[in-house]
C-alpha atoms as a PDB file:
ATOM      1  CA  UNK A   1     131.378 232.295  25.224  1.00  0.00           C
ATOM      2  CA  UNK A   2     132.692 235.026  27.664  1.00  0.00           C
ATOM      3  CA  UNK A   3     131.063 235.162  31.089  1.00  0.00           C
ATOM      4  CA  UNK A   4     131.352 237.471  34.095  1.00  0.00           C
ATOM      5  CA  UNK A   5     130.730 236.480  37.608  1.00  0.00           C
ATOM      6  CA  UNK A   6     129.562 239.834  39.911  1.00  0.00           C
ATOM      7  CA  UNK A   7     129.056 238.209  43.498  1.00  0.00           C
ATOM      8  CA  UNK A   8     128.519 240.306  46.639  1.00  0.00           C
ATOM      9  CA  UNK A   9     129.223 237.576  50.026  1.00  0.00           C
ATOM     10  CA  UNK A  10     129.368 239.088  53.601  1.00  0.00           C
ATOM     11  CA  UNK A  11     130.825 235.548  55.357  1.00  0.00           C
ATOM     12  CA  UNK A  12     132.258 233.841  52.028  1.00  0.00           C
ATOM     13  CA  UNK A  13     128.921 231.991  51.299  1.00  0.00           C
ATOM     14  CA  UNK A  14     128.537 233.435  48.060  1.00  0.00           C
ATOM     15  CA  UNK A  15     131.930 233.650  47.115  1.00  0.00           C
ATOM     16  CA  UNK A  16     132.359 229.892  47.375  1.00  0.00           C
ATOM     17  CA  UNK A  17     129.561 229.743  45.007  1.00  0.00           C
ATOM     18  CA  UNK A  18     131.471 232.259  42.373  1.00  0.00           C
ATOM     19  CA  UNK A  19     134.955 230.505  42.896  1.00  0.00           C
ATOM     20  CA  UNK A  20     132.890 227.172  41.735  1.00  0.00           C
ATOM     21  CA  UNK A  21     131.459 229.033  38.796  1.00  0.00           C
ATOM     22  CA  UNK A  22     134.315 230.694  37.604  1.00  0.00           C
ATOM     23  CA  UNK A  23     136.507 227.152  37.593  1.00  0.00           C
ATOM     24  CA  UNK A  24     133.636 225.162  36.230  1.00  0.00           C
ATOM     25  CA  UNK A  25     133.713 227.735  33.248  1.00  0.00           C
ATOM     26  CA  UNK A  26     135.099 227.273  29.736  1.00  0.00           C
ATOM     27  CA  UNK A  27     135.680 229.754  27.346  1.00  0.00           C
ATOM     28  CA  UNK A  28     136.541 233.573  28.203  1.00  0.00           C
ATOM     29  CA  UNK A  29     135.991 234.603  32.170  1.00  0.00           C
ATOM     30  CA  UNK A  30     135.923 237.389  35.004  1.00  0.00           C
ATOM     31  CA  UNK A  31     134.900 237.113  38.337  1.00  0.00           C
ATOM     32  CA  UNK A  32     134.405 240.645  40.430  1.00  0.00           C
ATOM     33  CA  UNK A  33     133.420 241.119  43.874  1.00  0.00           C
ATOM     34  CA  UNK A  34     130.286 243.494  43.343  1.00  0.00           C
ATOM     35  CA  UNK A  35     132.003 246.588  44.098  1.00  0.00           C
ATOM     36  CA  UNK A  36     134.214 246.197  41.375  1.00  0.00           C
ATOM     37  CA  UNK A  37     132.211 244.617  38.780  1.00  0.00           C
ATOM     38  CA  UNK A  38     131.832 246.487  35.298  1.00  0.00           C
ATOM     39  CA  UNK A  39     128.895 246.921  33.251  1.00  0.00           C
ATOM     40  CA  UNK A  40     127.824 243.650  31.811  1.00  0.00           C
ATOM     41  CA  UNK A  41     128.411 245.013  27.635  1.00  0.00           C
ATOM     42  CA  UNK A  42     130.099 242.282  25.691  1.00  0.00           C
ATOM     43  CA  UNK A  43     129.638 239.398  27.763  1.00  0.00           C
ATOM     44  CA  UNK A  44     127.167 236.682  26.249  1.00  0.00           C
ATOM     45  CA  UNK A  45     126.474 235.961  30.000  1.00  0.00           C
ATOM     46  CA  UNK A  46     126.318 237.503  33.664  1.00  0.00           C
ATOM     47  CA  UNK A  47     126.204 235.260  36.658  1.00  0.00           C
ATOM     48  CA  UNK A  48     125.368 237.528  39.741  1.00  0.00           C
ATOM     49  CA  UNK A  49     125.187 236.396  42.981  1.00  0.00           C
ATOM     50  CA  UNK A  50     124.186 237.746  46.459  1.00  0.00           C
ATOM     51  CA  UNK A  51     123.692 236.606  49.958  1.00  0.00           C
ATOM     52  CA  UNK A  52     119.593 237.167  51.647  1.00  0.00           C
ATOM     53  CA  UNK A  53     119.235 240.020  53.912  1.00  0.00           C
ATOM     54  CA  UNK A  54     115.595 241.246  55.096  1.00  0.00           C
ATOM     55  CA  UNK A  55     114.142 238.580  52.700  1.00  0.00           C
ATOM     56  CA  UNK A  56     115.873 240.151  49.532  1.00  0.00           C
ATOM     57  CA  UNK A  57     119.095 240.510  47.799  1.00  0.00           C
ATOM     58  CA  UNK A  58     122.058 242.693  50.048  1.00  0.00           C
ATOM     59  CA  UNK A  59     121.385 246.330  49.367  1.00  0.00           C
ATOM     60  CA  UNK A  60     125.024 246.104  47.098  1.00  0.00           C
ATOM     61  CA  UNK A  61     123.577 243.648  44.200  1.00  0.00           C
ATOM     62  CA  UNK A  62     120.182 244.808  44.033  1.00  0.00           C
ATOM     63  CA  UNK A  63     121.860 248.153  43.388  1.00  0.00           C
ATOM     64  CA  UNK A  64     123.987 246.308  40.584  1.00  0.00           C
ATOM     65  CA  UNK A  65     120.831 244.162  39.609  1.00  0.00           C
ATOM     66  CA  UNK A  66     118.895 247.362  38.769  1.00  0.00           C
ATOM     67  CA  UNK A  67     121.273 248.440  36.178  1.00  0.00           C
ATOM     68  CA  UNK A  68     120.772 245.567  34.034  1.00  0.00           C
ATOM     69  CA  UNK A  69     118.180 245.106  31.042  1.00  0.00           C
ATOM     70  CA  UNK A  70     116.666 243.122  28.404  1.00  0.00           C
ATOM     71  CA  UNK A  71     119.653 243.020  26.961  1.00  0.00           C
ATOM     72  CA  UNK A  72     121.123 240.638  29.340  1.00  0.00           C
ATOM     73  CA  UNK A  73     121.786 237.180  30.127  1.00  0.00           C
ATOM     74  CA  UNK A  74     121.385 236.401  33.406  1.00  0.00           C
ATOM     75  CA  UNK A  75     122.503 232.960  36.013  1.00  0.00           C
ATOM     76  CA  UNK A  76     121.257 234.435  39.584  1.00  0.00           C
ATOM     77  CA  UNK A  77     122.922 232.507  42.357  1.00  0.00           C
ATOM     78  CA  UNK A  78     121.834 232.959  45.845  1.00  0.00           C
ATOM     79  CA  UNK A  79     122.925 231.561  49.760  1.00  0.00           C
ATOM     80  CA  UNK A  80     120.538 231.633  52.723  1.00  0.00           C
ATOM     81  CA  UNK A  81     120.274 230.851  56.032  1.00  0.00           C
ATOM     82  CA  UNK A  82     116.347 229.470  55.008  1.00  0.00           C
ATOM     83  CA  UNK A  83     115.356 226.143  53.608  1.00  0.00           C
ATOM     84  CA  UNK A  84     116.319 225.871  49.972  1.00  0.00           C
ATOM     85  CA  UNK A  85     112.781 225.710  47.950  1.00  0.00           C
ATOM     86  CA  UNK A  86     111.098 227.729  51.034  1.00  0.00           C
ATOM     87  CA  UNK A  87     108.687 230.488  50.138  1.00  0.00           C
ATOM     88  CA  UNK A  88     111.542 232.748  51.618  1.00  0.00           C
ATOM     89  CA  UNK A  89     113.980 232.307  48.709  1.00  0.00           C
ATOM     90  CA  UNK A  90     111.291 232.397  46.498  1.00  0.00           C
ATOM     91  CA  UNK A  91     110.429 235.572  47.049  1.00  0.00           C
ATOM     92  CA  UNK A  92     114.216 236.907  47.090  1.00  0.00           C
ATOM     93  CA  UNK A  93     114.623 235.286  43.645  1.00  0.00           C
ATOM     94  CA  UNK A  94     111.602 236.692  42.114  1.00  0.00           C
ATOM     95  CA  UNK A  95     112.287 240.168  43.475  1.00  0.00           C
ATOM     96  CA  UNK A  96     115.862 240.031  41.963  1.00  0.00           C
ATOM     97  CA  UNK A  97     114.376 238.841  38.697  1.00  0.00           C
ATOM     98  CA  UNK A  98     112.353 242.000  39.149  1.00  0.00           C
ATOM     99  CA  UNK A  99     115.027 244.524  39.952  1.00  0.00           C
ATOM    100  CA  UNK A 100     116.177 243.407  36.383  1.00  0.00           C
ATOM    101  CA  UNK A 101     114.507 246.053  33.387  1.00  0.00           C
ATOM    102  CA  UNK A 102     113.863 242.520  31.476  1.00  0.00           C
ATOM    103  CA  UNK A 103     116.621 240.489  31.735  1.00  0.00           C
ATOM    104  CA  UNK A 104     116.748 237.122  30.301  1.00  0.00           C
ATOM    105  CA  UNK A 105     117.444 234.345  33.118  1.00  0.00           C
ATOM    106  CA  UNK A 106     119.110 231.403  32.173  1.00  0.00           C
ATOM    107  CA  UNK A 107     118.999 229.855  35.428  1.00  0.00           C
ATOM    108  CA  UNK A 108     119.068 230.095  39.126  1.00  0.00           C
ATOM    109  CA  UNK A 109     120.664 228.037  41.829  1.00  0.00           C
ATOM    110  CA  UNK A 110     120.446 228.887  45.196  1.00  0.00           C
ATOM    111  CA  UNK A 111     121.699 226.907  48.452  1.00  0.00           C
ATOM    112  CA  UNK A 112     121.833 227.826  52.423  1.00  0.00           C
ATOM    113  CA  UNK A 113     124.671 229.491  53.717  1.00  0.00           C
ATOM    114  CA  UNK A 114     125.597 229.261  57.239  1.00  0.00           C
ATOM    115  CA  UNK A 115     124.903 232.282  59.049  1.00  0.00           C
ATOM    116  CA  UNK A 116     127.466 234.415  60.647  1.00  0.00           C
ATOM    117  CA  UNK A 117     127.498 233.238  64.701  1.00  0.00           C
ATOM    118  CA  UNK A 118     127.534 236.694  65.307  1.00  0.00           C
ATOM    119  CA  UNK A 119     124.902 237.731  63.187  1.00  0.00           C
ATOM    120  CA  UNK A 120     122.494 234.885  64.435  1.00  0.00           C
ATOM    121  CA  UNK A 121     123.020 235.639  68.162  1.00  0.00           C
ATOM    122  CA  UNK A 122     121.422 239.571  67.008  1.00  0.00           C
ATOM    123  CA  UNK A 123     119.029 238.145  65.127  1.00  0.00           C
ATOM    124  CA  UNK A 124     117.514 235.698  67.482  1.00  0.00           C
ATOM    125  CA  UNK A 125     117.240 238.426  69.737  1.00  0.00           C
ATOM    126  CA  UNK A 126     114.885 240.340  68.020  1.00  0.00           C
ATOM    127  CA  UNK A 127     111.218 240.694  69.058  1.00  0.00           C
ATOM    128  CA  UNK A 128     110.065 239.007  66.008  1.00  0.00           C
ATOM    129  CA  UNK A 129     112.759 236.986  64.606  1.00  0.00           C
ATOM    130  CA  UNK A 130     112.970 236.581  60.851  1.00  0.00           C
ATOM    131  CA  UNK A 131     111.056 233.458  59.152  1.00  0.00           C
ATOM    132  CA  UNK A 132     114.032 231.650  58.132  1.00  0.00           C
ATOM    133  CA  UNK A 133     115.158 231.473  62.182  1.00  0.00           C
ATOM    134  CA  UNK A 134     113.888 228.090  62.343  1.00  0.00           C
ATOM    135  CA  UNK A 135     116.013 227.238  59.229  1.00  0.00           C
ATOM    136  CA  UNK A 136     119.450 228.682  60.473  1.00  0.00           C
ATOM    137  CA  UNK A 137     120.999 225.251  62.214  1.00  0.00           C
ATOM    138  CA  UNK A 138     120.509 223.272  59.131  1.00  0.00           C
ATOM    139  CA  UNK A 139     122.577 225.843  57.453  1.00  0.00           C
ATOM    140  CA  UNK A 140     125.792 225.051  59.293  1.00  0.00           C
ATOM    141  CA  UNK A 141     128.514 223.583  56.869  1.00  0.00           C
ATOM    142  CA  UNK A 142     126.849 225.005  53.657  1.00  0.00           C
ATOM    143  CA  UNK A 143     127.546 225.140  50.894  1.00  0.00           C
ATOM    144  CA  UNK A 144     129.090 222.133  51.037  1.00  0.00           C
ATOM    145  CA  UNK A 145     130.533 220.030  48.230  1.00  0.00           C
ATOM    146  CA  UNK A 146     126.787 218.617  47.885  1.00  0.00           C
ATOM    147  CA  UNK A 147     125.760 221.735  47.091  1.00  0.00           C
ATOM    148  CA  UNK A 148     129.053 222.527  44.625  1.00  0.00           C
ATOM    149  CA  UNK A 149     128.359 219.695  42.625  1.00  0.00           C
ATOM    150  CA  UNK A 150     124.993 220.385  42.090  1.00  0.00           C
ATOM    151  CA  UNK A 151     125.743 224.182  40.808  1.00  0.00           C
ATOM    152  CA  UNK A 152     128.935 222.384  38.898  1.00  0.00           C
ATOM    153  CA  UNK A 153     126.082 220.391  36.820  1.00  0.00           C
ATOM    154  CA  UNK A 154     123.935 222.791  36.350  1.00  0.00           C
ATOM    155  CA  UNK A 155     126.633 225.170  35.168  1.00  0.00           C
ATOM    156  CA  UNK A 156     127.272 222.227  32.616  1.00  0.00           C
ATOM    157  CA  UNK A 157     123.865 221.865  31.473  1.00  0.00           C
ATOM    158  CA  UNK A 158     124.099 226.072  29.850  1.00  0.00           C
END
């Protein structure tokens, strides 16, 4: 099988996430940062993942998400500063899903991230902060190997 990892990851989040795809990987591999990924043609399988921002995937891999179609196999991976299983990343995941023309999911794994320091302090300063606010302490440390060995399995199971 050959596979290619696209990842976008503003504070290494994500990227931890790719770097435990790509080694957990047999067969033929790539990994690209997002702004360097090609076209997925002649890979049996694209794993693409991005970090949250406004409740949706960063503004780089929706871009890339939207250029892919039925005829693609898709793993979307995700980090967040929300609760994993909140109605938060629910919402991001379906609306990647949806950037897609069709694209056939084979899975989805998706984990907090901690958020940037400075990126929290701005946030928290808003007049409404974001929904996920509440969420962004428990973050701290993640992904951690808990959450590496849990992708690692699933990643096994394809």
């Amino acid at each position: 099988m050959k596979s290619l990892i696209v990842y976008s990851s503003q504070s290494a989040n994500t990227k931890k996430l790719a770097d435990a795809i790509y080694d957990s990987l047999e067969g033929e591999k790539d990994i690209f940062p997002v702004d360097e990924a090609p076209t997925p043609q002649g890979y049996d399988l694209t794993f693409v993942g991005f970090w949250l921002m406004a409740g949706n995937p960063d503004p780089k891999s929706s871009e890339y998400l939207a250029k892919l179609g039925k005829e693609d196999r898709l793993f979307l991976f995700a980090t967040h500063g929300a609760k994993a299983g909140s109605d938060h990343v629910k919402n991001a995941v379906a609306h990647a899903t949806g950037l897609t023309d069709g694209s056939e999911i084979a899975g989805v794994f998706t984990c907090q991230g901690q958020v940037n320091p400075k990126v929290l302090g701005k946030v928290k300063q808003k007049p409404e902060p974001p929904v996920w606010i509440g969420d962004a302490d428990d973050a701290v440390g993640h992904p951690n190997e808990e959450d590496l060995s849990a992708l690692k399995k699933m990643i096994a199971q394809l």
